[in-house]
Protein backbone atom coordinates (compact mmCIF):
# COMPACT_ATOMS: atom_id res chain seq x y z
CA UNK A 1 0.00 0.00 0.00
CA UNK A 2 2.78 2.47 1.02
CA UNK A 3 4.00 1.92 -2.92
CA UNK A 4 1.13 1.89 -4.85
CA UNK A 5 -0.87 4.07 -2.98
CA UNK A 6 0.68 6.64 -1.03
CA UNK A 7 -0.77 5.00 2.50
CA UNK A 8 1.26 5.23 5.49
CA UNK A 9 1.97 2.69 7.82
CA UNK A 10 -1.29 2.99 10.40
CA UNK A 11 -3.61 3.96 7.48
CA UNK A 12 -2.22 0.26 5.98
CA UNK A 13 -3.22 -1.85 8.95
CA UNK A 14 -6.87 0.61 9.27
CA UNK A 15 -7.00 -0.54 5.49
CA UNK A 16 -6.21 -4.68 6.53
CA UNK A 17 -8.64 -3.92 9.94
CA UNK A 18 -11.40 -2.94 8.01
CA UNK A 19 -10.64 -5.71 4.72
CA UNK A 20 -10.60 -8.21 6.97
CA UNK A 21 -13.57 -7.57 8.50
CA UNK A 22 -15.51 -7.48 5.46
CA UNK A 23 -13.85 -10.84 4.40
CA UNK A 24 -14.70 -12.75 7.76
CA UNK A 25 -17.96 -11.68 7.19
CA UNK A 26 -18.34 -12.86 3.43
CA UNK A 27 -16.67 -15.83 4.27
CA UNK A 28 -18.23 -17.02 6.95
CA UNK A 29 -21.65 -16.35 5.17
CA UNK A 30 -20.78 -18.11 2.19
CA UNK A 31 -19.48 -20.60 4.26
CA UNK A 32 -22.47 -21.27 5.95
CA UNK A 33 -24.45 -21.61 2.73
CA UNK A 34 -22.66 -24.62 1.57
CA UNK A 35 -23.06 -26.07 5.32
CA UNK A 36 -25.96 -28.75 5.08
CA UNK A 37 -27.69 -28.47 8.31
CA UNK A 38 -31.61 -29.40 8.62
CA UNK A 39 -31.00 -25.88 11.85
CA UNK A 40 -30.34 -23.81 8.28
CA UNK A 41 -33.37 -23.63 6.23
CA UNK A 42 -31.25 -21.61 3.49
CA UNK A 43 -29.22 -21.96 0.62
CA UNK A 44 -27.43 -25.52 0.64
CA UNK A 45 -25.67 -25.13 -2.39
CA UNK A 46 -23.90 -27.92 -1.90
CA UNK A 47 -27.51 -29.84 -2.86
CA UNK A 48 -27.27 -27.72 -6.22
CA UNK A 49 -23.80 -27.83 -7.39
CA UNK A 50 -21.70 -30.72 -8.24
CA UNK A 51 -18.02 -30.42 -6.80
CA UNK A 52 -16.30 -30.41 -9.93
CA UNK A 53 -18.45 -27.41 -11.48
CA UNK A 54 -18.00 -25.33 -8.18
CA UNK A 55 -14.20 -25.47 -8.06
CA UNK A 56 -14.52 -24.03 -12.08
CA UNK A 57 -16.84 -20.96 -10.39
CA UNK A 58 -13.69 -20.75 -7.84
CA UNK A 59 -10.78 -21.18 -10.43
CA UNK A 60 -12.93 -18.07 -12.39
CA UNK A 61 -13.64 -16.11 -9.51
CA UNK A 62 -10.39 -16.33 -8.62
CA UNK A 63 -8.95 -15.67 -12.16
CA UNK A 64 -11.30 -12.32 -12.40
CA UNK A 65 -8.99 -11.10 -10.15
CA UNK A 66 -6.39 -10.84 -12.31
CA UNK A 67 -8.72 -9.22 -14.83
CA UNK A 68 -10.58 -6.71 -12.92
CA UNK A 69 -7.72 -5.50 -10.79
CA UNK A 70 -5.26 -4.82 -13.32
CA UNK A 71 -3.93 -1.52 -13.83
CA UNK A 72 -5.73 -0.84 -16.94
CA UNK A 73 -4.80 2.76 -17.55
CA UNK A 74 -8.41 4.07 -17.89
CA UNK A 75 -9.33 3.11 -14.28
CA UNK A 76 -5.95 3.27 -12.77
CA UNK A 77 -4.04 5.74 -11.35
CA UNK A 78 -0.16 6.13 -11.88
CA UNK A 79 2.42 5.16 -9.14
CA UNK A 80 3.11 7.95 -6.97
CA UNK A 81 6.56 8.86 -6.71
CA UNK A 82 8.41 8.66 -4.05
CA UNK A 83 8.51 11.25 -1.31
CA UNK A 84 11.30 11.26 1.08
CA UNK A 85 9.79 13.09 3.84
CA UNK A 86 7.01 10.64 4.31
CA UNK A 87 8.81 7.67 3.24
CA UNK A 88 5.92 6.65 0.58
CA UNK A 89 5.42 6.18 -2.66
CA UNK A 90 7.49 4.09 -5.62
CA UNK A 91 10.94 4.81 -5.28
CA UNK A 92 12.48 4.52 -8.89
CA UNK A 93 16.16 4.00 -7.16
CA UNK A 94 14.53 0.63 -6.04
CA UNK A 95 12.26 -0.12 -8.66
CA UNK A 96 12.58 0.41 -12.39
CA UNK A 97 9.00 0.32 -13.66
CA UNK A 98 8.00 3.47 -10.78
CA UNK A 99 7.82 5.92 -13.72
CA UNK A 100 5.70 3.76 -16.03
CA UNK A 101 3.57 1.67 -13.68
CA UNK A 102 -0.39 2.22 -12.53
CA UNK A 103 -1.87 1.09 -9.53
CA UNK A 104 -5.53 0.01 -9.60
CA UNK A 105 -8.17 2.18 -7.99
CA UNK A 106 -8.13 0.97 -4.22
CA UNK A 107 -11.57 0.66 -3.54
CA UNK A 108 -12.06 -1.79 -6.51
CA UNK A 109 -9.15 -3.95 -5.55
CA UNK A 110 -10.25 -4.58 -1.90
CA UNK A 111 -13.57 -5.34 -3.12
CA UNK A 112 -12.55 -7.74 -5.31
CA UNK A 113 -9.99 -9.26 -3.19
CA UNK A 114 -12.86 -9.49 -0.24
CA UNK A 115 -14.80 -11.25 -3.16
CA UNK A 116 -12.52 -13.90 -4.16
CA UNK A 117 -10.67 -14.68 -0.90
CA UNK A 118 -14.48 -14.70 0.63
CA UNK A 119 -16.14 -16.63 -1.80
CA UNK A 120 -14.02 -18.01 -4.50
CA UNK A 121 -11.29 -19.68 -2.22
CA UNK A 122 -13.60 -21.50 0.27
CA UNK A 123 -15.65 -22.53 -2.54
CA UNK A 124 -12.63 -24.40 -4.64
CA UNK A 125 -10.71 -25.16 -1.27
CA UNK A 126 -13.97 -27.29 0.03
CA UNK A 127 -14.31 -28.65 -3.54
CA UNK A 128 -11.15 -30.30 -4.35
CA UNK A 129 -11.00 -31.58 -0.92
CA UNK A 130 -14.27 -33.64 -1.48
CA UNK A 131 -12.87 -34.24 -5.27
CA UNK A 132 -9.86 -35.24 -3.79
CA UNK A 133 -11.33 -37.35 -1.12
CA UNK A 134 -13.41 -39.01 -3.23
CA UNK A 135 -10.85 -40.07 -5.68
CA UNK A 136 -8.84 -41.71 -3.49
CA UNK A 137 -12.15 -43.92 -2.34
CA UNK A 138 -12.75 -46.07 0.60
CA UNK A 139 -9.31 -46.34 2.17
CA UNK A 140 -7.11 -45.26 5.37
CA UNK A 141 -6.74 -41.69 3.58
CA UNK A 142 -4.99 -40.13 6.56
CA UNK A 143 -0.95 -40.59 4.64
CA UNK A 144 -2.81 -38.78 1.24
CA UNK A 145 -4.90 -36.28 3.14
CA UNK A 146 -1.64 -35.19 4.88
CA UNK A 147 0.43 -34.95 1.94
CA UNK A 148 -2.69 -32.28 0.12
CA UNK A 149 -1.87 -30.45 3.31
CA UNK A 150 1.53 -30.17 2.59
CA UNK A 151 1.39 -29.27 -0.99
CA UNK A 152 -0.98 -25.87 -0.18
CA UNK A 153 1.87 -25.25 3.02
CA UNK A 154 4.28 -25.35 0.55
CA UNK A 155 2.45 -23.70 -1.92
CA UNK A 156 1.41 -20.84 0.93
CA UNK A 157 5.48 -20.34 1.54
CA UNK A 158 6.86 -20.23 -2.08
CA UNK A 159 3.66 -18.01 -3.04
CA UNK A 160 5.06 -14.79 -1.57
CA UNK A 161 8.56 -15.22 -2.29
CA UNK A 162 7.55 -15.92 -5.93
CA UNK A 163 4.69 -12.68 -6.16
CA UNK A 164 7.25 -10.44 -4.15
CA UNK A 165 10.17 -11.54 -6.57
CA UNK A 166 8.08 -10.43 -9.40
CA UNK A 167 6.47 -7.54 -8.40
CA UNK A 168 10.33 -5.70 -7.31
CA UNK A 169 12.09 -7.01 -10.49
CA UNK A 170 9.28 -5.98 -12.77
CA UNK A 171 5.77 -4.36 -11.20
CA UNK A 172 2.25 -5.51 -10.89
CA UNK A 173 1.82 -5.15 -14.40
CA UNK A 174 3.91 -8.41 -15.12
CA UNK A 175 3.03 -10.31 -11.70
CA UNK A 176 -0.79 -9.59 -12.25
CA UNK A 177 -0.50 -10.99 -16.50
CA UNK A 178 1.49 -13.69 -15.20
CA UNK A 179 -0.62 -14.97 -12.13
CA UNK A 180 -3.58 -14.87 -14.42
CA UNK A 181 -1.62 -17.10 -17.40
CA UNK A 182 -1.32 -19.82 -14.96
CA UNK A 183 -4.74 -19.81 -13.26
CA UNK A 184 -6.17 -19.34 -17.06
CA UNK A 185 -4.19 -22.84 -17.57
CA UNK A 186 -5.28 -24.39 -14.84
CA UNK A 187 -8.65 -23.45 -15.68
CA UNK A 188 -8.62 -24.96 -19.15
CA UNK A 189 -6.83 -28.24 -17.90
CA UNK A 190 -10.05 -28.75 -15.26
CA UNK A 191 -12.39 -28.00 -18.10
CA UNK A 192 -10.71 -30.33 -20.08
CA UNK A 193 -11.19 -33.23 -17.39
CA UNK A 194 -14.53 -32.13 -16.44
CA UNK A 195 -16.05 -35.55 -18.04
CA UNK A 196 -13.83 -37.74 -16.32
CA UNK A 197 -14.23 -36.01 -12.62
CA UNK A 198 -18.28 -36.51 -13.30
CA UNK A 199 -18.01 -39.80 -10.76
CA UNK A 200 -16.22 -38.47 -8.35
CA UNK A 201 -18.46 -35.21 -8.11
């Protein structure tokens, strides 16, 4: 935030305070819905949508992301430039792309972040967990289970190194076409095996 947007350090966390409010409250609301309790006489969409078709909603909620956050030029603002005095703003000593680089509008990239860390993670996490569960069948599935949860700790610690490496070499631009490359792919390869995950659905 103190880059992109000119935010000092205690308007940052007021920023993350007030985010993360609005996600625990999306998420545990969306949560809730896919909860199949006879107490909750709403929603169930877990009666209405079959695994493999609600980790595709995730993968695309997830990928629109990418899309409606970028710094497209006609709803972005440029980077500020650094100011010494406050210690804000894109320093172009550190970062090459501070004097052609946009930041999105702030208010749309909260919202949208609140919408897919709310809604489209839970919704793909709790998917491919049953997917996964399912495929493996009626065995001890403790060993398998724990290795999943190893793969997303791993995946959780070489995220940020990966995004942050990115985004000081060459801006959000790049980290934000790249990110959205790869879910894009992995979107197409679970479209592509949406016939064979039908039985295990």
């Amino acid at each position: 935030m103190d880059t992109g947007y000119l935010a000092s350090t205690s308007e940052t966390l007021l920023i993350r305070y007030e985010l993360y409010n609005l996600l625990d409250r999306v998420t545990i609301s969306f949560s809730a819905s896919l909860i199949n309790l006879k107490s909750l006489k709403c929603c169930h969409l877990g009666n209405y949508i079959q695994q493999r078709f609600a980790f595709l909603v995730g993968l695309i909620i997830f990928m629109s992301m990418y899309l409606f956050t970028y710094p497209w030029k006609s709803v972005s603002n440029p980077v500020p430039a650094y100011n010494s005095t406050l210690d804000l703003g894109c320093n172009s000593n550190v970062y090459d792309w501070c004097e052609t680089s946009y930041a999105p509008a702030a208010p749309l990239l909260l919202i949208v972040i609140a919408v897919v860390m709310g809604i489209g993670i839970p919704l793909s996490s709790v998917a491919l967990d049953a997917i996964y569960s399912k495929t493996l069948g009626p065995i001890n599935q403790s060993v398998m289970q724990g290795a999943m949860i190893v793969a997303e700790d791993v995946i959780l610690i070489l995220g940020p190194i990966y995004s942050s490496g990115v985004y000081t070499h060459f801006g959000l631009e790049t980290l934000w076409t790249w990110n959205g490359i790869i879910v894009a792919f992995g979107s197409l390869l679970w479209i592509g095996h949406l016939r064979k995950l039908a039985d295990y659905s």
